[in-house]
N, C-alpha and C. Protein backbone atom coordinates (compact mmCIF):
# COMPACT_ATOMS: atom_id res chain seq x y z
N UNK A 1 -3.19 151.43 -58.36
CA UNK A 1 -2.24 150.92 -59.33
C UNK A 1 -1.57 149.69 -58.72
N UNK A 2 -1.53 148.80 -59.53
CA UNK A 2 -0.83 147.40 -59.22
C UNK A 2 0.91 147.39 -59.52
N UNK A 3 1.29 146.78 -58.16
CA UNK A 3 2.53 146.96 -57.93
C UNK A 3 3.69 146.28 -59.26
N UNK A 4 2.81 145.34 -60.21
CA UNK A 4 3.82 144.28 -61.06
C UNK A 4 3.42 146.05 -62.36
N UNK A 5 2.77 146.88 -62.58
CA UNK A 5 2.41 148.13 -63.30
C UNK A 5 3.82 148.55 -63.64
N UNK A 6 4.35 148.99 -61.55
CA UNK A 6 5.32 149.92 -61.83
C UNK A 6 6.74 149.21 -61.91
N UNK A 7 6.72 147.64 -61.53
CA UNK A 7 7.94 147.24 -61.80
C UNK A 7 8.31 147.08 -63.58
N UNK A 8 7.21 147.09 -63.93
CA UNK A 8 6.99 146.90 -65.55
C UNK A 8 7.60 148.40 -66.15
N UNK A 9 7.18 149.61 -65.66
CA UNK A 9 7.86 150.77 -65.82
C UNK A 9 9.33 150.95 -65.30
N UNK A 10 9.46 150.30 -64.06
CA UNK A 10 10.99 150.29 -64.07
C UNK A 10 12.06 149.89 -64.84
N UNK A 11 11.21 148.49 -65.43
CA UNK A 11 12.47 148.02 -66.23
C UNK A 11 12.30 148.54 -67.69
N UNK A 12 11.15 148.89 -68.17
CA UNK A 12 11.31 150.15 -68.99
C UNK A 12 12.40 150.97 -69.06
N UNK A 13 12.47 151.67 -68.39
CA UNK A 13 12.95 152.83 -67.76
C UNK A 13 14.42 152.19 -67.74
N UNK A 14 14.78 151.12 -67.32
CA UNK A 14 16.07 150.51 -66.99
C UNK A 14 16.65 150.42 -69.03
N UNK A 15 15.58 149.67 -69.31
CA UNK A 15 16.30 149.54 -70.70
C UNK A 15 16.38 150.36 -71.72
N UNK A 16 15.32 151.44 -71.69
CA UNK A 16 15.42 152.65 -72.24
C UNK A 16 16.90 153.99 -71.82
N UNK A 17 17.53 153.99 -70.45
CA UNK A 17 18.16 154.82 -70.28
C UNK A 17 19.62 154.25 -69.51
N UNK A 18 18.94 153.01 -69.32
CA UNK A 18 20.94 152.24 -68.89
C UNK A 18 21.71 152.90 -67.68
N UNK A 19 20.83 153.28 -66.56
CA UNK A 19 21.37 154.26 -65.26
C UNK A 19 22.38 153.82 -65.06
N UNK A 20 23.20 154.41 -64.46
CA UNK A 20 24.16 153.78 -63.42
C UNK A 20 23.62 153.45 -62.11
N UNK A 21 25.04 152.41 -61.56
CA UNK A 21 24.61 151.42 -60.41
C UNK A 21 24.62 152.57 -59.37
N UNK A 22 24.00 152.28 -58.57
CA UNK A 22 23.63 153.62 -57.77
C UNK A 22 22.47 155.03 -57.82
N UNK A 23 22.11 154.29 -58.76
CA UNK A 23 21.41 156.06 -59.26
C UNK A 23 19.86 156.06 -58.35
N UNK A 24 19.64 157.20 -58.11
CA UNK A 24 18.03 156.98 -57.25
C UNK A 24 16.81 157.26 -57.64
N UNK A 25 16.03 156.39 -56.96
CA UNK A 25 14.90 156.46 -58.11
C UNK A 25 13.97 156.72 -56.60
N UNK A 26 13.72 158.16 -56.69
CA UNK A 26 12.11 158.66 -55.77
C UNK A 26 11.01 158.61 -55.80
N UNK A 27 10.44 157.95 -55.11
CA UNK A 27 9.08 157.61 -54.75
C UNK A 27 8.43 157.82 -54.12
N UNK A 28 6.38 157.84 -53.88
CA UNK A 28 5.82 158.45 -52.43
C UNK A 28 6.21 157.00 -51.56
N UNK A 29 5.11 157.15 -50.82
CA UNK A 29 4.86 155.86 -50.00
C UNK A 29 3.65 154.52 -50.43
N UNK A 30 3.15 154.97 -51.87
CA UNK A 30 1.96 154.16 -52.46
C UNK A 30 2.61 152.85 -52.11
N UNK A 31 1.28 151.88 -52.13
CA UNK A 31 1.73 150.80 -51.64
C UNK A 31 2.55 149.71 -52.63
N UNK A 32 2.34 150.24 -53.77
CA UNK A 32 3.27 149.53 -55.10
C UNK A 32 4.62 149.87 -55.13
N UNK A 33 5.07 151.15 -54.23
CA UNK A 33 6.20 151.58 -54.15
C UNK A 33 6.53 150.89 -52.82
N UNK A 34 6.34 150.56 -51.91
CA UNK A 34 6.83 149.72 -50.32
C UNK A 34 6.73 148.41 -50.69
N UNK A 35 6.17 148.18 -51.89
CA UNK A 35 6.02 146.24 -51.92
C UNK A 35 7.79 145.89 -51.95
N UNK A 36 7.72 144.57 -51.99
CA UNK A 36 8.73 143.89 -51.45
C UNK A 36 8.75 143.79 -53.02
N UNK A 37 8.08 143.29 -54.59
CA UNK A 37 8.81 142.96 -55.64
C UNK A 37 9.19 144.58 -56.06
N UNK A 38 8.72 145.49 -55.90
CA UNK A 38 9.28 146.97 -56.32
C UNK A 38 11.02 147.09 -55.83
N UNK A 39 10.54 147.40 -54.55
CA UNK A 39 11.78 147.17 -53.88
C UNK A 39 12.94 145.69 -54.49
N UNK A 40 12.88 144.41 -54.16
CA UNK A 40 13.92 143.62 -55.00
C UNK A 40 14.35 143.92 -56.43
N UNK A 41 13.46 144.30 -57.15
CA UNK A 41 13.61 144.88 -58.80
C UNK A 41 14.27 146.07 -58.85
N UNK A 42 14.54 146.55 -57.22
CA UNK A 42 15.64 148.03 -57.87
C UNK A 42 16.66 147.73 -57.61
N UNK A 43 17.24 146.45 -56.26
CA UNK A 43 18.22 146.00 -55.84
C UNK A 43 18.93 145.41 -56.74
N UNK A 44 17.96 144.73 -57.91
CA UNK A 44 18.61 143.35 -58.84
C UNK A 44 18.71 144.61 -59.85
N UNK A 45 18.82 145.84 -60.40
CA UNK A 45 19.09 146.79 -61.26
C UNK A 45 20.79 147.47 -60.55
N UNK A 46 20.32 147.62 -59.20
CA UNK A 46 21.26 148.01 -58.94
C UNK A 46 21.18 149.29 -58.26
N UNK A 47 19.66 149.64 -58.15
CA UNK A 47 19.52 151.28 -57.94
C UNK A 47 19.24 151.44 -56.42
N UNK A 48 18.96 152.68 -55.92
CA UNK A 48 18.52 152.85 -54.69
C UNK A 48 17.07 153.36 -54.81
N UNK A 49 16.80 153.10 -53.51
CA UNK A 49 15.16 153.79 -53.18
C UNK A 49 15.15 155.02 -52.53
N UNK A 50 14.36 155.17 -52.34
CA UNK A 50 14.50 156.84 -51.31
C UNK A 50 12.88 157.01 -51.76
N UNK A 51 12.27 157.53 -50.46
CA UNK A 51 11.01 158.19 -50.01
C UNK A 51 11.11 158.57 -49.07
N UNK A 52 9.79 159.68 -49.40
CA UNK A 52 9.74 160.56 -48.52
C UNK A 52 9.49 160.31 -47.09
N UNK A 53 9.25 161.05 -45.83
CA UNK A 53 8.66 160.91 -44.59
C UNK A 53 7.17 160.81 -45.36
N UNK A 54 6.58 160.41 -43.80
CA UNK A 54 4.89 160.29 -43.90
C UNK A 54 4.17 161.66 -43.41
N UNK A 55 3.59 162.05 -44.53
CA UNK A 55 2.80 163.38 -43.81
C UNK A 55 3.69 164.41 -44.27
N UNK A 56 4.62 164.67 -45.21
CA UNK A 56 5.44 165.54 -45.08
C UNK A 56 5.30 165.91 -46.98
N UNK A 57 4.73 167.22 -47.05
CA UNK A 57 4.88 167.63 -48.47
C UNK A 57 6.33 168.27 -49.22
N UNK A 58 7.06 168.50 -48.25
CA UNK A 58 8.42 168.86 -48.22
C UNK A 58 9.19 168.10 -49.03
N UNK A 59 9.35 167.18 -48.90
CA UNK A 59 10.23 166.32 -49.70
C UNK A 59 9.71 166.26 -51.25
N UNK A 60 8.65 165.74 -51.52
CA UNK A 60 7.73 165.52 -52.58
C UNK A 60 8.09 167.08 -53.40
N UNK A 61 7.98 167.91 -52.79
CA UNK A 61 8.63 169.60 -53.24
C UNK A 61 9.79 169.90 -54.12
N UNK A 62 10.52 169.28 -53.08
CA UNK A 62 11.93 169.90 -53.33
C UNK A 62 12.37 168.83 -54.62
N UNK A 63 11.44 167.41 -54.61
CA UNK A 63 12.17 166.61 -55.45
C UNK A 63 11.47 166.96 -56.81
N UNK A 64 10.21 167.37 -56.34
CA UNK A 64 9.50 167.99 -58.02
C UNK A 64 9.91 169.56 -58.42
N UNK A 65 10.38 170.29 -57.52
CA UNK A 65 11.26 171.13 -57.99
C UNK A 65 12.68 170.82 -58.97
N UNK A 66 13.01 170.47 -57.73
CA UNK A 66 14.75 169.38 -58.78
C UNK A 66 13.77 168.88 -60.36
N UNK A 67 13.55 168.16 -60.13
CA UNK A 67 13.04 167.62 -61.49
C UNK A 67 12.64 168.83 -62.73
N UNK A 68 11.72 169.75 -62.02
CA UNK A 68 11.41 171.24 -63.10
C UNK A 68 12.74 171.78 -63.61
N UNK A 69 13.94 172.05 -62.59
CA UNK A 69 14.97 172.55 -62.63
C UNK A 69 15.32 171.84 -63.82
N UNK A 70 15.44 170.51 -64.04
CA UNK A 70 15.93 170.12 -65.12
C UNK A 70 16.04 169.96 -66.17
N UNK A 71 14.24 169.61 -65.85
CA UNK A 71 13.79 169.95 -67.53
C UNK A 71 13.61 171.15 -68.08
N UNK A 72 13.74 172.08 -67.62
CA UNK A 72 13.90 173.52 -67.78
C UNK A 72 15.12 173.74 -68.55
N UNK A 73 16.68 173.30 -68.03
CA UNK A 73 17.63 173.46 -68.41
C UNK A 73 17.78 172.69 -69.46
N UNK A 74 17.03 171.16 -69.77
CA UNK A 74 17.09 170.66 -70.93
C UNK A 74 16.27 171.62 -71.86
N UNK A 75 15.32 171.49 -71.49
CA UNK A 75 14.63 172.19 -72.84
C UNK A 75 15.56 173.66 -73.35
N UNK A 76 16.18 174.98 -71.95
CA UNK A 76 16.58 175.59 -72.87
C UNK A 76 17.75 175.03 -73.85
N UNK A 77 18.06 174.07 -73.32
CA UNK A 77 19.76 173.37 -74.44
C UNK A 77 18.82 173.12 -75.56
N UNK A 78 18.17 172.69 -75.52
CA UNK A 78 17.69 172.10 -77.23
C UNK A 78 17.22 173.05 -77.62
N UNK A 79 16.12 173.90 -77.15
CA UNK A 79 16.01 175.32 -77.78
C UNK A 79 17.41 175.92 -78.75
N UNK A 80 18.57 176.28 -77.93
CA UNK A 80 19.80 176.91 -78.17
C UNK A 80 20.49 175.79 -79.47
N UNK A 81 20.21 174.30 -78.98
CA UNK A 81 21.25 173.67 -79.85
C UNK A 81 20.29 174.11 -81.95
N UNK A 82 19.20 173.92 -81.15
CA UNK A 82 18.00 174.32 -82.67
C UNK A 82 18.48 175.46 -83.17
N UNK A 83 18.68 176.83 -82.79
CA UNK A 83 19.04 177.64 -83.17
C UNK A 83 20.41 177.56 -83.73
N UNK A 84 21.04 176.90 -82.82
CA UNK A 84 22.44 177.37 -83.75
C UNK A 84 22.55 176.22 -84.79
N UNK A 85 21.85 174.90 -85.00
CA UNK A 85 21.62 174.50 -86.60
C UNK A 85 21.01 174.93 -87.67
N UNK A 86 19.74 176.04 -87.06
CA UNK A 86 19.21 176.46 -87.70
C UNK A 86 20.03 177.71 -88.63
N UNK A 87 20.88 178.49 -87.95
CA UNK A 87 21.77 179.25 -88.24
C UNK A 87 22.65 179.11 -89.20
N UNK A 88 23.65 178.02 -88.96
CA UNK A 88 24.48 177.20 -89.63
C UNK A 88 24.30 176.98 -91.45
């Protein structure tokens, strides 16, 4: 995957959800993620980077865990919010 791909998804991503300054955006070590325009395009957003160690499935884990965790808890909210319109 070509590195101008995922800056093209970032700013997607930037104008679709309006992060706050600070917010982090996790990545492996692919080489579209270490380029130098990936990296400046999160600085000029405002965001941080963060990756994992090398060789280490641990991190990659815990952050695709976090992520399940969430959408888990979203989906049951909309489940619950459906029901109680449906109710209504």
């Amino acid at each position: 995957m070509r590195s101008e791909r995922v800056v093209d998804a970032v700013q997607m991503a930037i104008w679709r959800r309006h992060p706050a300054p600070g917010a982090i955006v996790h990545a492996d070590r692919g080489s579209q993620y270490t380029s130098w325009i990936f990296g400046h395009r999160l600085r000029q957003a405002g965001l941080l980077g963060s990756m994992g160690r090398v060789a280490s499935s641990v991190d990659n884990t815990m952050m695709e865990s976090f992520c399940r965790a969430c959408s888990v808890s979203c989906s049951t909210a909309a489940v619950r919010l459906c029901h109680t319109e449906d109710s209504a």
